[in-house]
PDB file of N, CA and C in Angstrom:
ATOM      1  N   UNK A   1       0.852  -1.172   0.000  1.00  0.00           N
ATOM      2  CA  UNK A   1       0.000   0.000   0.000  1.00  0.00           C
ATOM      3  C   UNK A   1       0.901   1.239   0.000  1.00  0.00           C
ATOM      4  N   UNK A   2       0.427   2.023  -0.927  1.00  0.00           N
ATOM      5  CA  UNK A   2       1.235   3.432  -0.877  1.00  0.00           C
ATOM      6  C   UNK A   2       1.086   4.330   0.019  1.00  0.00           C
ATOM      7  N   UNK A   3       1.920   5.964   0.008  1.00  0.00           N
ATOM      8  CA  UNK A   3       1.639   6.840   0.935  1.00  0.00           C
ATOM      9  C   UNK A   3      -0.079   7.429   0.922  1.00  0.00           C
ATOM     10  N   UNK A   4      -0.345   7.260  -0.869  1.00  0.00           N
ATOM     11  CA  UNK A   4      -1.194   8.214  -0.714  1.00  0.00           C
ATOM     12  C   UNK A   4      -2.882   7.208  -0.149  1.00  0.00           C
ATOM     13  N   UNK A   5      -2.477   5.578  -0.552  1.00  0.00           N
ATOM     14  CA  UNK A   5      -3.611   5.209  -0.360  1.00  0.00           C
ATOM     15  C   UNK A   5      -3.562   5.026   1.591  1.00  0.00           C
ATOM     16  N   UNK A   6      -2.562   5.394   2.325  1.00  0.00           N
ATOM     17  CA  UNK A   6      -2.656   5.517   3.244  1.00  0.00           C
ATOM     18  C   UNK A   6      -2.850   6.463   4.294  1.00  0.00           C
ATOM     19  N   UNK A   7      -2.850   7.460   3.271  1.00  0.00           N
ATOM     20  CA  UNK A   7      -3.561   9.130   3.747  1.00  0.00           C
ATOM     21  C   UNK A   7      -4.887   9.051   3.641  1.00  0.00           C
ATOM     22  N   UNK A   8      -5.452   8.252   2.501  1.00  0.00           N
ATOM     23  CA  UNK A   8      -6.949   8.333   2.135  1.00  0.00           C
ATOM     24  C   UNK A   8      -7.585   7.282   2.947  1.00  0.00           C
ATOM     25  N   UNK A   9      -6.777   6.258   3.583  1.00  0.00           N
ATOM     26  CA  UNK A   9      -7.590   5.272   4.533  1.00  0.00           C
ATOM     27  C   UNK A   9      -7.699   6.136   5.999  1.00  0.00           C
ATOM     28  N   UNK A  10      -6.726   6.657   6.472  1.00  0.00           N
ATOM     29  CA  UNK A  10      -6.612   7.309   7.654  1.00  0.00           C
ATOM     30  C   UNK A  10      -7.752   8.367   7.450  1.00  0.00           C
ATOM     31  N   UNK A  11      -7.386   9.104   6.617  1.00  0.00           N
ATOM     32  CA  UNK A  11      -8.599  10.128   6.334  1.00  0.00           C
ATOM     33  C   UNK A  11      -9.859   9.885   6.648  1.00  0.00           C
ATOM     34  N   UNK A  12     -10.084   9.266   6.056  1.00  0.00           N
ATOM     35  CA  UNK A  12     -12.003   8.636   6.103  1.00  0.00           C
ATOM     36  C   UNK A  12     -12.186   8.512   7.375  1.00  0.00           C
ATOM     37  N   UNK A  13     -11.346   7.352   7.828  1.00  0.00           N
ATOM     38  CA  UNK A  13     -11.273   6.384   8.688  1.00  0.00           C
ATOM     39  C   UNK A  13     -11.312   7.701  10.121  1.00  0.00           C
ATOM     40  N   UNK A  14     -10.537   8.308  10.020  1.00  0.00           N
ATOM     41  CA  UNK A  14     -10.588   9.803  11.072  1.00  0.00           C
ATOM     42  C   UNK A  14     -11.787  10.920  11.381  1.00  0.00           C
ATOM     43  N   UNK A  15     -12.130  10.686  10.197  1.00  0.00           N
ATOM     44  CA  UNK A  15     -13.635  11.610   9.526  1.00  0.00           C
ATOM     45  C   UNK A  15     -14.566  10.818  10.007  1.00  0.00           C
ATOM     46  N   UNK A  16     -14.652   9.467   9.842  1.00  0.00           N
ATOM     47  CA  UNK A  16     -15.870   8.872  10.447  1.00  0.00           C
ATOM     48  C   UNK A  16     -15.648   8.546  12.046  1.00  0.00           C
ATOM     49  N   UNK A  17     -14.878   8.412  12.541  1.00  0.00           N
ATOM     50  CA  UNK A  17     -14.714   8.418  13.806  1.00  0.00           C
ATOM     51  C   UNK A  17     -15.056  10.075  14.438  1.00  0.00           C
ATOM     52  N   UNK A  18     -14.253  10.843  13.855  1.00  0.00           N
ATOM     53  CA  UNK A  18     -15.102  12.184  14.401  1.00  0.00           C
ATOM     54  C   UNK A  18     -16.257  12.355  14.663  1.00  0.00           C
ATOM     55  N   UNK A  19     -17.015  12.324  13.349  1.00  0.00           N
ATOM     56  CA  UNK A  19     -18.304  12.689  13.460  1.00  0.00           C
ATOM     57  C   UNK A  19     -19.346  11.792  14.526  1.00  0.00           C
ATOM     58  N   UNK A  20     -18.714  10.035  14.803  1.00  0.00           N
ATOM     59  CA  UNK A  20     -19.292   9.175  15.350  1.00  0.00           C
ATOM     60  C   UNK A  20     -19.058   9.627  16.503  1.00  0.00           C
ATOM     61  N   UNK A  21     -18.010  10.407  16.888  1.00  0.00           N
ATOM     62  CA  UNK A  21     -17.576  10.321  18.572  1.00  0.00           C
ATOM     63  C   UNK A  21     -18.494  11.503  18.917  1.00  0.00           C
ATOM     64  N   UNK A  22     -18.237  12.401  18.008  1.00  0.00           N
ATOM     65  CA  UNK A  22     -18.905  14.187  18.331  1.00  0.00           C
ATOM     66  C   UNK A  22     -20.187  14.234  17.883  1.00  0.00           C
ATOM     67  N   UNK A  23     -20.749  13.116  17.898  1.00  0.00           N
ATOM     68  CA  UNK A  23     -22.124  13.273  17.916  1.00  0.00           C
ATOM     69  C   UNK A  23     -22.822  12.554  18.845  1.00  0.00           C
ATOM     70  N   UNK A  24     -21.938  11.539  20.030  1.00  0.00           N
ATOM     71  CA  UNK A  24     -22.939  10.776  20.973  1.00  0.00           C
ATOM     72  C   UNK A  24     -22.748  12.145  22.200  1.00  0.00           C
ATOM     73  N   UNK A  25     -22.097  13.064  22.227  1.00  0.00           N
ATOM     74  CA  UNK A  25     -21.873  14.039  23.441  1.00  0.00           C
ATOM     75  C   UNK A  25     -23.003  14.854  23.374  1.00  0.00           C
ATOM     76  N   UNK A  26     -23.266  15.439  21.645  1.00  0.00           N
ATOM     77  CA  UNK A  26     -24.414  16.067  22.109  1.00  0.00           C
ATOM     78  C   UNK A  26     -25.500  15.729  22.359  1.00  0.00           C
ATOM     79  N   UNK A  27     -26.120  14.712  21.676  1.00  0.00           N
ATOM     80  CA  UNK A  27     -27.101  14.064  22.080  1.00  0.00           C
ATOM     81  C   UNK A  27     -27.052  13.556  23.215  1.00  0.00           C
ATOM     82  N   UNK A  28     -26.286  12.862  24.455  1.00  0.00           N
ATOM     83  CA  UNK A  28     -26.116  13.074  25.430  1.00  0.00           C
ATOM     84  C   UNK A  28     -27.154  13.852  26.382  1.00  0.00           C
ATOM     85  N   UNK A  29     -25.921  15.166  26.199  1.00  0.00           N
ATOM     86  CA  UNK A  29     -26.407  16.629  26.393  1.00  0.00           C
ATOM     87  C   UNK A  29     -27.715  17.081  26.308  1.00  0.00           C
ATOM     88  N   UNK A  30     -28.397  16.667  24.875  1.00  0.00           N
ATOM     89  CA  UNK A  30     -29.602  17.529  24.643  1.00  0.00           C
ATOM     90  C   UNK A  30     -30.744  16.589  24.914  1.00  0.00           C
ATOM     91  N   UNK A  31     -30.400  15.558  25.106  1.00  0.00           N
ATOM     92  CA  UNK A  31     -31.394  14.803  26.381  1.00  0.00           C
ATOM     93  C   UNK A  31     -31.674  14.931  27.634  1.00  0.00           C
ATOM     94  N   UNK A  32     -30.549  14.736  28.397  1.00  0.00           N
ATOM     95  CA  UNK A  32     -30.298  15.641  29.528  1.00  0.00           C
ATOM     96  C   UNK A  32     -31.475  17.145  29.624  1.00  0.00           C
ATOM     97  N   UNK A  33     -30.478  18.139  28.911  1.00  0.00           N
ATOM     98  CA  UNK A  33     -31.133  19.141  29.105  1.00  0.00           C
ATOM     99  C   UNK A  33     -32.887  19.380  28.828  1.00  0.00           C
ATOM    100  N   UNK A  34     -33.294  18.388  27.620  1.00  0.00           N
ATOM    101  CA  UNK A  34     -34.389  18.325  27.728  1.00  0.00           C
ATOM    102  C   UNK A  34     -35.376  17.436  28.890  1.00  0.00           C
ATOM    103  N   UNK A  35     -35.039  16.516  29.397  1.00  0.00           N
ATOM    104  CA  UNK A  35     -35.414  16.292  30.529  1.00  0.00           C
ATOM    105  C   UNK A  35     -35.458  16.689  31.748  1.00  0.00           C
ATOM    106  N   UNK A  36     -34.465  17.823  32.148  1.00  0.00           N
ATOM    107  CA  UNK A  36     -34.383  18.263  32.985  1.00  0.00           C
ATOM    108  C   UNK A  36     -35.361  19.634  32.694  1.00  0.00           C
ATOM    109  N   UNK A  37     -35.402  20.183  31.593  1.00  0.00           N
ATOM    110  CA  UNK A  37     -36.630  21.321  31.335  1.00  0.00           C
ATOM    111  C   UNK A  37     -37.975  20.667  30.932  1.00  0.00           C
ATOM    112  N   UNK A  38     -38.546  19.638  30.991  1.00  0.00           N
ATOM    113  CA  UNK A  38     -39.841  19.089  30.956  1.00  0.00           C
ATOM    114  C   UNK A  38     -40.164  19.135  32.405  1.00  0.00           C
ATOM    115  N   UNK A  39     -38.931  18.452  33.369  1.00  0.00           N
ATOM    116  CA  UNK A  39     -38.842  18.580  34.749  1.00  0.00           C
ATOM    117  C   UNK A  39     -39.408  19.753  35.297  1.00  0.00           C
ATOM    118  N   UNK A  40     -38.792  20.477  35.338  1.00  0.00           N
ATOM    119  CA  UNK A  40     -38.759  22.106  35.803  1.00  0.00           C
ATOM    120  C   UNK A  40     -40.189  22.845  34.833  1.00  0.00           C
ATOM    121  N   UNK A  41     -40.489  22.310  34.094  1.00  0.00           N
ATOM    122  CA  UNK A  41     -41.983  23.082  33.299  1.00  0.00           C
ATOM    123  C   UNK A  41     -42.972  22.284  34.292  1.00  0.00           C
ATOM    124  N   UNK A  42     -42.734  21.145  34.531  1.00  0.00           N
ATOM    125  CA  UNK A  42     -43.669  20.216  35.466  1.00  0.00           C
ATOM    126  C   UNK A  42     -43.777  20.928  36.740  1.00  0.00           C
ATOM    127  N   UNK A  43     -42.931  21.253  36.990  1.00  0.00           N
ATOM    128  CA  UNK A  43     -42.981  21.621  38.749  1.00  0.00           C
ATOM    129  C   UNK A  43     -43.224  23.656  39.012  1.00  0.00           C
ATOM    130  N   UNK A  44     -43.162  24.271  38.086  1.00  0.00           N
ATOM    131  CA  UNK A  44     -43.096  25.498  37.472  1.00  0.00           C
ATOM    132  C   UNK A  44     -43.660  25.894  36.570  1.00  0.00           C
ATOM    133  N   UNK A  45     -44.768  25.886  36.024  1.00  0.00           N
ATOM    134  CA  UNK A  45     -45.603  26.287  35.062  1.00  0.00           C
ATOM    135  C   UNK A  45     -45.609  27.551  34.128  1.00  0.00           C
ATOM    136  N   UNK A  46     -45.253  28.223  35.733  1.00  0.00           N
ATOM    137  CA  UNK A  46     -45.944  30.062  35.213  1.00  0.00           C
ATOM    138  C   UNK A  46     -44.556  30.228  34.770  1.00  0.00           C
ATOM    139  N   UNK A  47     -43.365  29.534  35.036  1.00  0.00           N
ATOM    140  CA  UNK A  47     -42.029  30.070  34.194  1.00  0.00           C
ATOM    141  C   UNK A  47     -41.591  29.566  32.992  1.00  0.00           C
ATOM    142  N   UNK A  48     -42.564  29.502  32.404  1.00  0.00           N
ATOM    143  CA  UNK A  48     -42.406  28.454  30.917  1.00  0.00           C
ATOM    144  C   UNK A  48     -41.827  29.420  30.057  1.00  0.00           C
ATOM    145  N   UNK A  49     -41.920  30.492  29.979  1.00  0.00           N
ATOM    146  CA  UNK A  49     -41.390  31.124  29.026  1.00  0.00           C
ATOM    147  C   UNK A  49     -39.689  31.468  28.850  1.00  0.00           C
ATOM    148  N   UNK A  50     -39.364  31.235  30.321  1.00  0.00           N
ATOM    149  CA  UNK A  50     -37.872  31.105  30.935  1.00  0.00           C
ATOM    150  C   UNK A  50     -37.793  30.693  30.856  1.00  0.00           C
ATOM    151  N   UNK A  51     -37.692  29.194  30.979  1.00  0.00           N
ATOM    152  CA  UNK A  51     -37.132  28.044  30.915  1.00  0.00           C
ATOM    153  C   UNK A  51     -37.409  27.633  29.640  1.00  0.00           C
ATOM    154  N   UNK A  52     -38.257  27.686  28.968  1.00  0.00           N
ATOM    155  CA  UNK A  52     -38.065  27.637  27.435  1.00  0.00           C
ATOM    156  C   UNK A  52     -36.966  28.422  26.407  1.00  0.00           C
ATOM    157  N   UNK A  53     -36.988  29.466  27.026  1.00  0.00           N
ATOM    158  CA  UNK A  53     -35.721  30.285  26.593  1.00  0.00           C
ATOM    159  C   UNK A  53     -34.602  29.683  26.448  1.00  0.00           C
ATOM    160  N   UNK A  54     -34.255  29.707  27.582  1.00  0.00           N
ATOM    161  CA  UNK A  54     -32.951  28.869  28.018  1.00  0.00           C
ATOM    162  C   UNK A  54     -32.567  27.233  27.817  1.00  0.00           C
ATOM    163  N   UNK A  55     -33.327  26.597  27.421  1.00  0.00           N
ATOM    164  CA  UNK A  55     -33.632  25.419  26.832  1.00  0.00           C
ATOM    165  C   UNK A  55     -33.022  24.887  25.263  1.00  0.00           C
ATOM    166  N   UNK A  56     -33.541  26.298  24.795  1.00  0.00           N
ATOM    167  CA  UNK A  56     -33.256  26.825  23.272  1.00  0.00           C
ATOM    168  C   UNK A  56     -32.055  27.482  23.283  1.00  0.00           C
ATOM    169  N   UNK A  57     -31.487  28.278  23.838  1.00  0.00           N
ATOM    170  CA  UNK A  57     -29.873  29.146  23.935  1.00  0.00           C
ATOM    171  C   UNK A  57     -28.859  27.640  24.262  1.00  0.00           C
ATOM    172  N   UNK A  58     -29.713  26.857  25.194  1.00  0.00           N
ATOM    173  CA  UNK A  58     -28.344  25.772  25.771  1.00  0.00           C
ATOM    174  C   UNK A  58     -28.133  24.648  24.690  1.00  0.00           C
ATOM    175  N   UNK A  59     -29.594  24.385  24.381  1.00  0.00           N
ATOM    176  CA  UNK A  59     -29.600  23.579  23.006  1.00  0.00           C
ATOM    177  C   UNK A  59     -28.477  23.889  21.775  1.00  0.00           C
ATOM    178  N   UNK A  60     -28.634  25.068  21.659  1.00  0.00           N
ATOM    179  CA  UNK A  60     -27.772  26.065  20.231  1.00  0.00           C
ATOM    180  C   UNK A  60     -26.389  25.751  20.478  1.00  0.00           C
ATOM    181  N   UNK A  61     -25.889  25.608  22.434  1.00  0.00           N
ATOM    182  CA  UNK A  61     -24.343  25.732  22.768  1.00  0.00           C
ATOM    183  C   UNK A  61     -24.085  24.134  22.376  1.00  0.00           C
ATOM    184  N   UNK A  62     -24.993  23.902  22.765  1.00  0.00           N
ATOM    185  CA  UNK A  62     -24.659  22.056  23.007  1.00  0.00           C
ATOM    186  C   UNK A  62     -24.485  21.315  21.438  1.00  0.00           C
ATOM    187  N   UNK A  63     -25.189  21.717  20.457  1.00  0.00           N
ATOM    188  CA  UNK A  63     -25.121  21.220  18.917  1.00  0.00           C
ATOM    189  C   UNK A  63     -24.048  22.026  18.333  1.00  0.00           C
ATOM    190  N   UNK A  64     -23.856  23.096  18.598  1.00  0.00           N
ATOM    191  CA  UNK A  64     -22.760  23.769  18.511  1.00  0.00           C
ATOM    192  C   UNK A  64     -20.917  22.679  18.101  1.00  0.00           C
ATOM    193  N   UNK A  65     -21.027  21.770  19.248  1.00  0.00           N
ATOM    194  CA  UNK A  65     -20.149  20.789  18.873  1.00  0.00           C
ATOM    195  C   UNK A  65     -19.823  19.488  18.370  1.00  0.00           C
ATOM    196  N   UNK A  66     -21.742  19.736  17.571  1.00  0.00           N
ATOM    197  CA  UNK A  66     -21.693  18.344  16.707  1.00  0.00           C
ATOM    198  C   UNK A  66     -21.141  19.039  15.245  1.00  0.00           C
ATOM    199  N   UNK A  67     -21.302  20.084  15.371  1.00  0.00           N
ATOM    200  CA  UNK A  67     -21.650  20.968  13.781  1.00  0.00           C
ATOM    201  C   UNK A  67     -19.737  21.251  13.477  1.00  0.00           C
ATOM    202  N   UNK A  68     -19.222  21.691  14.770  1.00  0.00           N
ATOM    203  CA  UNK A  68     -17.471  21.656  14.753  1.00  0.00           C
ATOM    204  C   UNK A  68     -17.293  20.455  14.446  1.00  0.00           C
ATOM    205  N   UNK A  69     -17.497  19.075  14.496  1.00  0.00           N
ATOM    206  CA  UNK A  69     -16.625  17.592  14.610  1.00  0.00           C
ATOM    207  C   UNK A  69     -17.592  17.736  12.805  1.00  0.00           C
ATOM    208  N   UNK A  70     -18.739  17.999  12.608  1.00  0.00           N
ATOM    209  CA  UNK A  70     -19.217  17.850  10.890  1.00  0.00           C
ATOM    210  C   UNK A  70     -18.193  18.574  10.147  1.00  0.00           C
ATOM    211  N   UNK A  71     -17.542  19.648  10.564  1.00  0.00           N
ATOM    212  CA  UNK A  71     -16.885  20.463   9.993  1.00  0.00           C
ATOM    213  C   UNK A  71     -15.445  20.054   9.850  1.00  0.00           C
ATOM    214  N   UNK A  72     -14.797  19.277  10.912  1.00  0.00           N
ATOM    215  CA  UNK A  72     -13.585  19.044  10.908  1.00  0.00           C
ATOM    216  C   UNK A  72     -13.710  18.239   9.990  1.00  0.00           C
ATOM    217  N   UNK A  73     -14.687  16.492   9.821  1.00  0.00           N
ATOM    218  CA  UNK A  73     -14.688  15.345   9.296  1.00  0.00           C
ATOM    219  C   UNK A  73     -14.929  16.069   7.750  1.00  0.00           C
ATOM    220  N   UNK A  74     -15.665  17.063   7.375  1.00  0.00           N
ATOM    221  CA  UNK A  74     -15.566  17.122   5.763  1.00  0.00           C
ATOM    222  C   UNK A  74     -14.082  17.990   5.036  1.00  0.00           C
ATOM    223  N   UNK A  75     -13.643  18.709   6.318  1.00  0.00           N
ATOM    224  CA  UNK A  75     -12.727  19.503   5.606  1.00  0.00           C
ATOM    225  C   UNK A  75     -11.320  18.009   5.727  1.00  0.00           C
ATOM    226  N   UNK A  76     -11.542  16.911   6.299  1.00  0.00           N
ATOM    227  CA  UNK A  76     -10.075  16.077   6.248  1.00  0.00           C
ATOM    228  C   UNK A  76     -10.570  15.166   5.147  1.00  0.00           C
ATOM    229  N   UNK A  77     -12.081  15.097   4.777  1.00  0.00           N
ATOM    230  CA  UNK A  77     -12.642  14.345   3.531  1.00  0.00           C
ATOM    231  C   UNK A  77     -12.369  14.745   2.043  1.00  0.00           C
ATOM    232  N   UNK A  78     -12.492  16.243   2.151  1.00  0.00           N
ATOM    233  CA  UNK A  78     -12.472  17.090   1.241  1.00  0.00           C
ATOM    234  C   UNK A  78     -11.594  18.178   0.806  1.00  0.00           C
ATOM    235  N   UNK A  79     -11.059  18.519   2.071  1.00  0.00           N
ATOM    236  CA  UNK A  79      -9.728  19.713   1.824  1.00  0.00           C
ATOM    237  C   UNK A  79      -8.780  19.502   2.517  1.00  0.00           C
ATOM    238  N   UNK A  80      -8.391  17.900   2.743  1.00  0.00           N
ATOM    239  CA  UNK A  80      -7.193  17.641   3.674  1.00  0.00           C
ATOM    240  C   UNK A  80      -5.699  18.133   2.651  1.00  0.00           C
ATOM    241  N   UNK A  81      -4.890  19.237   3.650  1.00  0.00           N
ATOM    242  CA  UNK A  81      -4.165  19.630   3.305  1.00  0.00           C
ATOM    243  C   UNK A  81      -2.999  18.440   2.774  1.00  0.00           C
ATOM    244  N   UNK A  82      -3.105  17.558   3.560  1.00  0.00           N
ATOM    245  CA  UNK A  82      -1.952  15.982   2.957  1.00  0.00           C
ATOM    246  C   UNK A  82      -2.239  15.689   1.514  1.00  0.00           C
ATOM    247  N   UNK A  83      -3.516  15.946   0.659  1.00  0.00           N
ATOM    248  CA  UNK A  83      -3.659  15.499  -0.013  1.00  0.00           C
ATOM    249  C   UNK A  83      -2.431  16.058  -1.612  1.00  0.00           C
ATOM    250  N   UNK A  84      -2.588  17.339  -1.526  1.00  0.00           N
ATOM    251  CA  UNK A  84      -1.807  18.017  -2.659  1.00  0.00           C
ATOM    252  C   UNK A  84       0.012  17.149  -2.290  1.00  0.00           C
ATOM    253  N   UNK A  85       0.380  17.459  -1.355  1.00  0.00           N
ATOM    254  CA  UNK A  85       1.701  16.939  -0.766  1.00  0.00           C
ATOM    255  C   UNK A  85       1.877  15.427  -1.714  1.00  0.00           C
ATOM    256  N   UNK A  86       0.775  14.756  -1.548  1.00  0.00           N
ATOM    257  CA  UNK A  86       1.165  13.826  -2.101  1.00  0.00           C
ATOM    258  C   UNK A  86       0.915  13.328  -3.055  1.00  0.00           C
ATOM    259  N   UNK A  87      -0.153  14.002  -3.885  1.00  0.00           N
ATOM    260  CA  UNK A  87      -0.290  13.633  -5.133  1.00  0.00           C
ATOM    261  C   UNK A  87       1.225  14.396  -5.751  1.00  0.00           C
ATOM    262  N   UNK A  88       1.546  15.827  -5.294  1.00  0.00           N
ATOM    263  CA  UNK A  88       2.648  15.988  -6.266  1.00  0.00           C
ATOM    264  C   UNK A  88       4.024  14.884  -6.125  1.00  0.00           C
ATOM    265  N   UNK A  89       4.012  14.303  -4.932  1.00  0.00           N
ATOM    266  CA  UNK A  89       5.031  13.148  -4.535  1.00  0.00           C
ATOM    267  C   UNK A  89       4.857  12.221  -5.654  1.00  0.00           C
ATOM    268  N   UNK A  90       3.583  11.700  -5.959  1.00  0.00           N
ATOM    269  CA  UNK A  90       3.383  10.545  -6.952  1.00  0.00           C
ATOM    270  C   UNK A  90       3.395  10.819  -8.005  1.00  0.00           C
ATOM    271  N   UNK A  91       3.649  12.059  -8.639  1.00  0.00           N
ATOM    272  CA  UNK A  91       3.721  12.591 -10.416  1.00  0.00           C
ATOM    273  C   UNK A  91       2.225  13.065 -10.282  1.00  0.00           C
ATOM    274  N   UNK A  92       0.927  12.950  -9.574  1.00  0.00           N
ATOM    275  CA  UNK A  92      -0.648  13.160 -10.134  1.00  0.00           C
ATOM    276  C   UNK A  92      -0.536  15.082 -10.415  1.00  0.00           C
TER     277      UNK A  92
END
């Protein structure tokens, strides 16, 4: 196996592990937080509009770092800087 078909196995292979790892945290997270604000609407009624708020702002922080690990996994899919390096290594 060559350099470059071993940049392109790592690659993927890195890209899909990203996105697999950085996506069980938020969901995690946005379970959590949604259970804990069904909680608090249950026991608190008249503050629904607060706690709905904030539900939605924590939600935004928390997906926030599925959307960074989507971003890392397409730019090492698609604009991994290794790639030029070594096609000019191989004559491509």
């Amino acid at each position: 196996m060559d350099n470059l078909s071993l940049v392109s196995v790592a690659s993927i292979f890195t890209a899909g592990l990203c996105i697999g790892l950085g996506a069980i945290g938020p969901a995690i997270g946005e379970g959590l937080a949604l259970a804990n604000a069904m909680r608090a609407l249950a026991q608190q009624p008249d503050r629904a509009n607060t706690i709905t708020r904030t539900l939605f702002v924590g939600m935004a922080v928390v997906e926030s770092t599925a959307i960074y690990c989507f971003v890392v996994s397409m730019i090492l899919l698609f604009a991994n800087p290794f790639w030029n390096y070594f096609l000019q290594q191989a004559g491509g």
